[in-house]
Each structure stands twice: as C-alpha cells, then as structure tokens.
Protein backbone atom coordinates (compact mmCIF):
# COMPACT_ATOMS: atom_id res chain seq x y z
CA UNK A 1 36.60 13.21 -4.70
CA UNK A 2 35.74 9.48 -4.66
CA UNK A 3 32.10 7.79 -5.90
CA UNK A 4 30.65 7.79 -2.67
CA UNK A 5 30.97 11.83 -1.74
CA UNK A 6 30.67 12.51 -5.55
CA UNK A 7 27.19 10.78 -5.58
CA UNK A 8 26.10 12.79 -2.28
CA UNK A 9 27.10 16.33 -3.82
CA UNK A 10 24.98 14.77 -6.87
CA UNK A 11 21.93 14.63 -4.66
CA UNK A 12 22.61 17.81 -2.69
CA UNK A 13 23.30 19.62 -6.18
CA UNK A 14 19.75 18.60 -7.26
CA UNK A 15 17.55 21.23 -6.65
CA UNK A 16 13.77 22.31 -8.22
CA UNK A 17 14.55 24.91 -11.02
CA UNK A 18 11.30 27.10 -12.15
CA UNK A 19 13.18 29.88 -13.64
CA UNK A 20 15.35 29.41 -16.83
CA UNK A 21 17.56 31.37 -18.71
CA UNK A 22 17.22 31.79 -22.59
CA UNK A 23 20.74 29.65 -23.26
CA UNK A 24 20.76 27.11 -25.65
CA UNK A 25 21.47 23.62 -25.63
CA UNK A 26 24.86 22.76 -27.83
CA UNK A 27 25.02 19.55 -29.92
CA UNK A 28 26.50 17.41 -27.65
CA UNK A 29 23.81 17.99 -24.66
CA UNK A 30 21.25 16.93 -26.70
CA UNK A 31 23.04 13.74 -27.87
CA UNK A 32 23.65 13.52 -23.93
CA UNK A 33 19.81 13.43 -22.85
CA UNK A 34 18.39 11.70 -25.90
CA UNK A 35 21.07 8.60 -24.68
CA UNK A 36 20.33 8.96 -21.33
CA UNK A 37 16.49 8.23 -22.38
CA UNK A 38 17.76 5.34 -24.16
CA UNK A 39 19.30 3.81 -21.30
CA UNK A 40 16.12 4.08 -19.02
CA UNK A 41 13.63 2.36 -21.37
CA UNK A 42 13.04 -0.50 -18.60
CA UNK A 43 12.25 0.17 -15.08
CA UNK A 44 13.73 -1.84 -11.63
CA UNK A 45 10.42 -3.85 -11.98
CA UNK A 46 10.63 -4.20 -15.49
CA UNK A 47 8.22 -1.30 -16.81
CA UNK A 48 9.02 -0.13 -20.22
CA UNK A 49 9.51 3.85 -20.41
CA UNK A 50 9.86 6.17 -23.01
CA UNK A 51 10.80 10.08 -22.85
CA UNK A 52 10.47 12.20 -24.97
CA UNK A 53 12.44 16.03 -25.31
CA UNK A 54 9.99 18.62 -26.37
CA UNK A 55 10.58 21.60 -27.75
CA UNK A 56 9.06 24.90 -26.45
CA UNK A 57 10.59 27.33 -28.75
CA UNK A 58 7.60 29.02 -30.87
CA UNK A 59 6.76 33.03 -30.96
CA UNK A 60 4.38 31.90 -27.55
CA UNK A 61 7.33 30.30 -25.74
CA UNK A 62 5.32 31.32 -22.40
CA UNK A 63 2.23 29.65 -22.96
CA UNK A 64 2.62 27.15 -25.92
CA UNK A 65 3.09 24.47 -22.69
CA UNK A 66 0.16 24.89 -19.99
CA UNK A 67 2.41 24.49 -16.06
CA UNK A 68 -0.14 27.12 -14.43
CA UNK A 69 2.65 29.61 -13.92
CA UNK A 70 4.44 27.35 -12.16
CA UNK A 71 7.59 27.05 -14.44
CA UNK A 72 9.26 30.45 -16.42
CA UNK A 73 11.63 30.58 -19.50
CA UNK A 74 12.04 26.37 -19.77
CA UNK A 75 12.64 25.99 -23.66
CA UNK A 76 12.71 22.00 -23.40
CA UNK A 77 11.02 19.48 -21.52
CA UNK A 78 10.81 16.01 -21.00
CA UNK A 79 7.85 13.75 -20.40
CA UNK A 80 7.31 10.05 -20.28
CA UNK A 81 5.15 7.64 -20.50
CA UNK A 82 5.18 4.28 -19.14
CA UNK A 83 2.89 1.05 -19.73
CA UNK A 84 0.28 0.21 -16.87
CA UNK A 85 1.19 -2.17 -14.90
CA UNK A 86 1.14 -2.45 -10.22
CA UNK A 87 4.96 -1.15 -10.36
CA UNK A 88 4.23 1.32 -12.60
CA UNK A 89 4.17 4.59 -10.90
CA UNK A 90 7.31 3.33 -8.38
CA UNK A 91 9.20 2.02 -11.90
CA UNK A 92 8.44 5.51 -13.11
CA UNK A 93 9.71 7.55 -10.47
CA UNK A 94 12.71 5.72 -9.91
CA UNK A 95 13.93 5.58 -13.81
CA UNK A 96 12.92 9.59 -13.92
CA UNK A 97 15.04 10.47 -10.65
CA UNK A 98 17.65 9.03 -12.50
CA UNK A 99 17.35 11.08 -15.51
CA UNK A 100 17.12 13.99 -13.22
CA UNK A 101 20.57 13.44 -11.20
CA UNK A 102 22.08 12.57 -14.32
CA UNK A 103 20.96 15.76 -16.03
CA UNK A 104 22.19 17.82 -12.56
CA UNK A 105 25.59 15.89 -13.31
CA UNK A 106 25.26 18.12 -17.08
CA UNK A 107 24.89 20.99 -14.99
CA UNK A 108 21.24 21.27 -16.61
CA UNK A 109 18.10 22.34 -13.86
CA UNK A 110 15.05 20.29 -13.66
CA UNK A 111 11.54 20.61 -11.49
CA UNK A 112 9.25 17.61 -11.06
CA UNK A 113 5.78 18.30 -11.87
CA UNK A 114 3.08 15.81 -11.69
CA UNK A 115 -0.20 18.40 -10.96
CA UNK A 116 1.09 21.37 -11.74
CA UNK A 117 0.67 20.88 -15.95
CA UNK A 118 -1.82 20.76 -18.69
CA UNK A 119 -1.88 16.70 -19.28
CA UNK A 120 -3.98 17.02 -22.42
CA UNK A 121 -0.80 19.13 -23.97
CA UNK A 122 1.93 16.90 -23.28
CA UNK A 123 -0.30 13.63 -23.66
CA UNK A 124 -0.73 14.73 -27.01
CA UNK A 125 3.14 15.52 -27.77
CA UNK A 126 4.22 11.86 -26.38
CA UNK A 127 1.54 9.97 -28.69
CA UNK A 128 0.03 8.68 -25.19
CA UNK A 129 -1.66 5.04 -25.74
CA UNK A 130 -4.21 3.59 -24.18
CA UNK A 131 -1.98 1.41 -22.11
CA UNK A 132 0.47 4.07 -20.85
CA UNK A 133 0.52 6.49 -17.67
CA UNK A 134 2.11 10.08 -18.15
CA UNK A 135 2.71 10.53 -14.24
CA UNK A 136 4.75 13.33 -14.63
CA UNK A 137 7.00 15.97 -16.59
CA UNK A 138 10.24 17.89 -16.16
CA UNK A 139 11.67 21.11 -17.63
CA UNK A 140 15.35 20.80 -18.43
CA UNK A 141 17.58 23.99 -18.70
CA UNK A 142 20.05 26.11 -17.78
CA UNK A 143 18.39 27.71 -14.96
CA UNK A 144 18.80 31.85 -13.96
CA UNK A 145 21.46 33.05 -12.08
CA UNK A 146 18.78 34.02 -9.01
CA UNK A 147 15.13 32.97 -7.65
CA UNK A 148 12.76 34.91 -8.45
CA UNK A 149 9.95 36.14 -5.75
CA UNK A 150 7.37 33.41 -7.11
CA UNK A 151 9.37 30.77 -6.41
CA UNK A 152 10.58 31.82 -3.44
CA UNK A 153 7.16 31.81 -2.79
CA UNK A 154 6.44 28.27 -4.00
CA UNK A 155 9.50 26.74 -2.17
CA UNK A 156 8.73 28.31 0.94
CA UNK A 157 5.13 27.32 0.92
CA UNK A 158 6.02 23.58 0.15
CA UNK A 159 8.63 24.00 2.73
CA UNK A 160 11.09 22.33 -0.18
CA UNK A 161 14.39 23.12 2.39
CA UNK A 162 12.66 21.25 5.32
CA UNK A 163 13.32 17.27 5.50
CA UNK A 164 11.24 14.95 8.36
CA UNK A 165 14.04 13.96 11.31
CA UNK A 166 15.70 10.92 10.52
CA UNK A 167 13.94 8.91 13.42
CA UNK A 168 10.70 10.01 11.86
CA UNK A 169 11.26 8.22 8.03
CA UNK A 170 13.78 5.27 9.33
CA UNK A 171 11.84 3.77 12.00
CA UNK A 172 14.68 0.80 13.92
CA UNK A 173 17.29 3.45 13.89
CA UNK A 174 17.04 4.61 17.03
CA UNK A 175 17.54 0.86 18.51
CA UNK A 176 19.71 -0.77 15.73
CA UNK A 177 23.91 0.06 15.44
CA UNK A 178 24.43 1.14 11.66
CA UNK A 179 27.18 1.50 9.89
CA UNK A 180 28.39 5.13 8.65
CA UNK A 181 27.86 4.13 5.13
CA UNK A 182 24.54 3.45 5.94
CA UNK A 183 23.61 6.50 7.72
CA UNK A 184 24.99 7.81 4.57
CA UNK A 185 22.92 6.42 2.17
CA UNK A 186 19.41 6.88 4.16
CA UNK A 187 20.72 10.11 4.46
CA UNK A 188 20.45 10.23 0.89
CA UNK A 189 17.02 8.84 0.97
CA UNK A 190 16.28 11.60 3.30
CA UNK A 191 16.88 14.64 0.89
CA UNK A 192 15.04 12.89 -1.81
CA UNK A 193 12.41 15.26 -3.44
CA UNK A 194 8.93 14.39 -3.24
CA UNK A 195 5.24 15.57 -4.04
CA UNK A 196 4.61 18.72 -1.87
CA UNK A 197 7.79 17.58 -0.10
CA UNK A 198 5.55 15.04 2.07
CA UNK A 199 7.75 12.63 2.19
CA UNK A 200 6.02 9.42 2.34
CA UNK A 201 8.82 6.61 2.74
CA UNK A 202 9.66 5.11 5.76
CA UNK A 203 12.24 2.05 6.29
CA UNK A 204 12.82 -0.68 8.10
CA UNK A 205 16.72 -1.44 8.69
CA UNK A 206 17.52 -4.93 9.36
CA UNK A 207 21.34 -5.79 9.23
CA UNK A 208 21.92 -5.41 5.66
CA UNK A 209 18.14 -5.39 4.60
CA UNK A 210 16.11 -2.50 3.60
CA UNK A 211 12.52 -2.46 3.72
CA UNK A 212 10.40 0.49 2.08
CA UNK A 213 7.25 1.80 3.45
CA UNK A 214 4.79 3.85 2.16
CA UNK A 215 3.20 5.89 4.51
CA UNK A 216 0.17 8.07 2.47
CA UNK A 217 -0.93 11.26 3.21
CA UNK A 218 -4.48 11.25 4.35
CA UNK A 219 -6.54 12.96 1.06
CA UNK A 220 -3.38 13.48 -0.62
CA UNK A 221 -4.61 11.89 -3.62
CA UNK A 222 -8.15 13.37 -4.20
CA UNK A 223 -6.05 16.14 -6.16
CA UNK A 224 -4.51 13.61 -8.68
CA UNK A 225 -7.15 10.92 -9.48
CA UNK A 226 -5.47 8.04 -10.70
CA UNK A 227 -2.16 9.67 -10.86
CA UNK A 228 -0.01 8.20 -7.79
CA UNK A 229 1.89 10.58 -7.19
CA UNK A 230 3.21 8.93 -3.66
CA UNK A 231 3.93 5.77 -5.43
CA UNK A 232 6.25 7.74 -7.57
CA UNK A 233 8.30 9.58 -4.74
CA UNK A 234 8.61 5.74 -3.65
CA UNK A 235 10.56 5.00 -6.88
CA UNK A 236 12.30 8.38 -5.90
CA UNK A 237 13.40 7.37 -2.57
CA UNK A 238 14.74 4.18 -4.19
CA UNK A 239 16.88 5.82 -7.20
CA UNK A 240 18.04 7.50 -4.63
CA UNK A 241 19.14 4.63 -2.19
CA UNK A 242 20.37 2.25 -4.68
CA UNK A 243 22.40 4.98 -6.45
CA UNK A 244 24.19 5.75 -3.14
CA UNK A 245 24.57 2.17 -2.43
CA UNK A 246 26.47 1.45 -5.75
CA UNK A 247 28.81 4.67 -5.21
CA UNK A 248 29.49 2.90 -1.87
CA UNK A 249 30.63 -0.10 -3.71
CA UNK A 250 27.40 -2.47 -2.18
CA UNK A 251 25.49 -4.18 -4.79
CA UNK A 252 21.86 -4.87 -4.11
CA UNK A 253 19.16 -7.38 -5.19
CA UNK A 254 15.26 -5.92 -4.83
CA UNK A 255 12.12 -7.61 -4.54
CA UNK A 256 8.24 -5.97 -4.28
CA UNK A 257 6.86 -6.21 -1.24
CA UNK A 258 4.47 -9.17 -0.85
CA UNK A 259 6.88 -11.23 1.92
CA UNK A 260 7.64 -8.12 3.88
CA UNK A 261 6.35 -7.70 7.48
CA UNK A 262 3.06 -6.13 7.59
CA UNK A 263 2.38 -2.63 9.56
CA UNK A 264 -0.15 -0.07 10.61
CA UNK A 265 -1.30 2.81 8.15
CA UNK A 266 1.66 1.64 5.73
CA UNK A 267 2.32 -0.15 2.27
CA UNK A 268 4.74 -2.61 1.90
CA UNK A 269 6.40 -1.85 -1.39
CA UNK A 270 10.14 -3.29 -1.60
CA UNK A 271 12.69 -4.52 0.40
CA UNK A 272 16.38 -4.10 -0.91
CA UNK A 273 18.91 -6.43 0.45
CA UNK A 274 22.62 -5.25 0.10
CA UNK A 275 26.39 -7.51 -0.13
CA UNK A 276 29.54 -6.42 -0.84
C-alpha cells in the first residue's frame, strides 16, 4: 500500500469510540503517546500545546471522570491545553486530529468531546492557567469488540455516518477541472469529524490554492460559551487536508486568512497553497 491510500484508510479507520474494553496499555504504547504529545507542543500558527494522559483507574473507574454518560470503560484520557491566542482553537484542533489519527495508526480508539465533559475535573488534572483554553478531551483505548445500544443511539442521532455532498462543502468544484489527487484529498476533508457532525468548512479551489471557509451554525455556540468549538473542526478539516497532501507527495505553505476573498455568512480562516 503506498502513503497516499495508507493515509486515506488512516482517516476512514478513524472512528468515535464510547465503549472500551478493560485491556491495558503495554510499556511501549505509553512511551508511544507520551512522544507523540511531545511532538505536537506547537501548533500550524504557532500555539504552544500541552497534553496530558490521565489516568482513570481508581475503585470509581465509572465516575471518577464526569462525560455525562457519554463515554463507558475509557481507563485513560488525554486533554490539552493551549495558550490564548486568535488561532487558538483552529491550532488546537488541528495538532489534536493529529494525535487522534496517529493514535488510530496504534490501533488505540478515541472520541472527541468538547461539551460532553465535566471541565472543572480535567481543568484541574492539566494545572489549567489563566492564559490557556482546554477546548476539548479524548478517551484513548482499546475499544469493545461491538456498539453498544447507547451509542448506537448517539451516532445515529448526530447522524456521525452522514457527510454534506461534496458540491455542498467545496463550493468551485462543480465549474473548475481537478485533479484526482485533489478530489482525493477534499475527499479527505470531507470525512473529517466535527462537532455534532455539522460540518462547517467550506473551500474555495483555485488551481493549486486552497481557501478555508467557515461557515457557522446559526446558535451553535450558545451551548459552549467561549469554547469554539467550530473553530476547532476548522483545525480538523486542515490536519486532515495537509496530512493527505503530504502522503500525496505536495508540500504546502499556509497563511490565516486576512488577504482571502471575502464572502457571505462565512469566515475567512486560511488559505493553503500547494507545489510539488
């Protein structure tokens, strides 16, 4: 399998895991994870990040860690915190989707949450400063060998399995000739995971430019007050286009959005130009 498919089973490997079995990690895992944190400590707009594995082995495995039911069995997690900053939340979710793919790649589950936990708890365990966001959390584990009804319940509700047409998030498609690699890698955009599996990126394909939209939610955010949730499935969508773009042997330069073309009812947030 070359790097190109091998980064697209990656992504269609990658699934939300709330159910996890009781196995252990062995030695070498957790040397595995507590590297990979090591080598996300900055993010694409320079952000500094820290995780943190935490434990949730104690005689009240079930409840020591508040996820409002959301998550069964997970004996680790990982949180992070990063520094405030405008990139923040979009360094965050792109250094984290990373971690994620990379732990898939270990054959380990994950499941972003970023409402679905008890802040105060995990704030706590991470030594949270003043100038640092905890936008979300992950458990990591081996997950169960089967769903169980709950979340079957939760994915259907979200619709998790559903993705927006391709027309619908890349919006020139329709009128533009792209290459195969290309549709390839938005494709990979396309089955990025989100918040609620809304989906907020759209982009603008110019030749070999890239620009990313976001494209809120109306009231989306009234449930996470200063948690930007949207910003972070942003950073998402962008792990998950530059990571297809380097298994397809492009290499990229990024910039935020400030010179990008201005349109209706969206952000401008980055533009990614590709060469090879």
């Amino acid at each position: 399998m070359n790097t190109s498919q091998a980064f697209i089973e990656l992504v269609r490997k990658r699934t939300s895991i709330r159910k996890y079995s009781d196995q252990s990690f062995e030695a070498q895992e957790f040397k595995e994870i507590l590297n990979l944190f090591k080598e996300l400590e900055t993010g694409l707009f320079g952000s500094k990040i820290r995780y943190k594995l935490i434990s949730n082995l104690d005689e009240q495995a079930e409840t020591r860690f508040g996820t409002y039911g959301f998550i069964s069995g997970a004996q680790y997690y990982i949180a992070g915190a990063v520094n405030q900053n405008p990139m923040a939340f979009i360094d965050f979710g792109y250094n984290t989707e990373k971690l994620i793919l990379a732990l898939t790649g270990l054959n380990l589950g994950t499941c972003w949450l970023g409402g679905t936990f008890s802040r105060g708890q995990f704030a706590e365990e991470i030594n949270l400063q003043e100038n640092e966001l905890l936008p979300c959390i992950t458990p990591v584990g081996y997950a169960t060998e089967s769903r169980g009804l709950r979340e079957k319940l939760i994915r259907f509700g979200a619709k998790s399995d559903t993705r927006l047409p391709f027309e619908t998030l890349f919006l020139n498609t329709e009128t533009n000739t792209i290459s195969d690699d290309f549709i390839q890698m938005l494709e990979c955009v396309r089955m990025a995971p989100s918040a609620s599996n809304k989906q907020p990126w759209r982009l603008v394909v110019t030749d070999n430019q890239f620009g990313f939209y976001l494209k809120r939610t109306a009231g989306y955010g009234k449930f996470t007050p200063g948690n930007d949730l949207q910003q972070v499935d942003m950073g998402i969508a962008l792990a998950h286009f530059t990571g297809a773009a380097e298994a397809f042997g492009y290499t990229f330069t990024i910039s935020n959005g400030s010179n990008m073309e201005i349109l209706p009812e969206m952000e401008a947030v980055a533009e990614v130009v590709l060469s090879k």
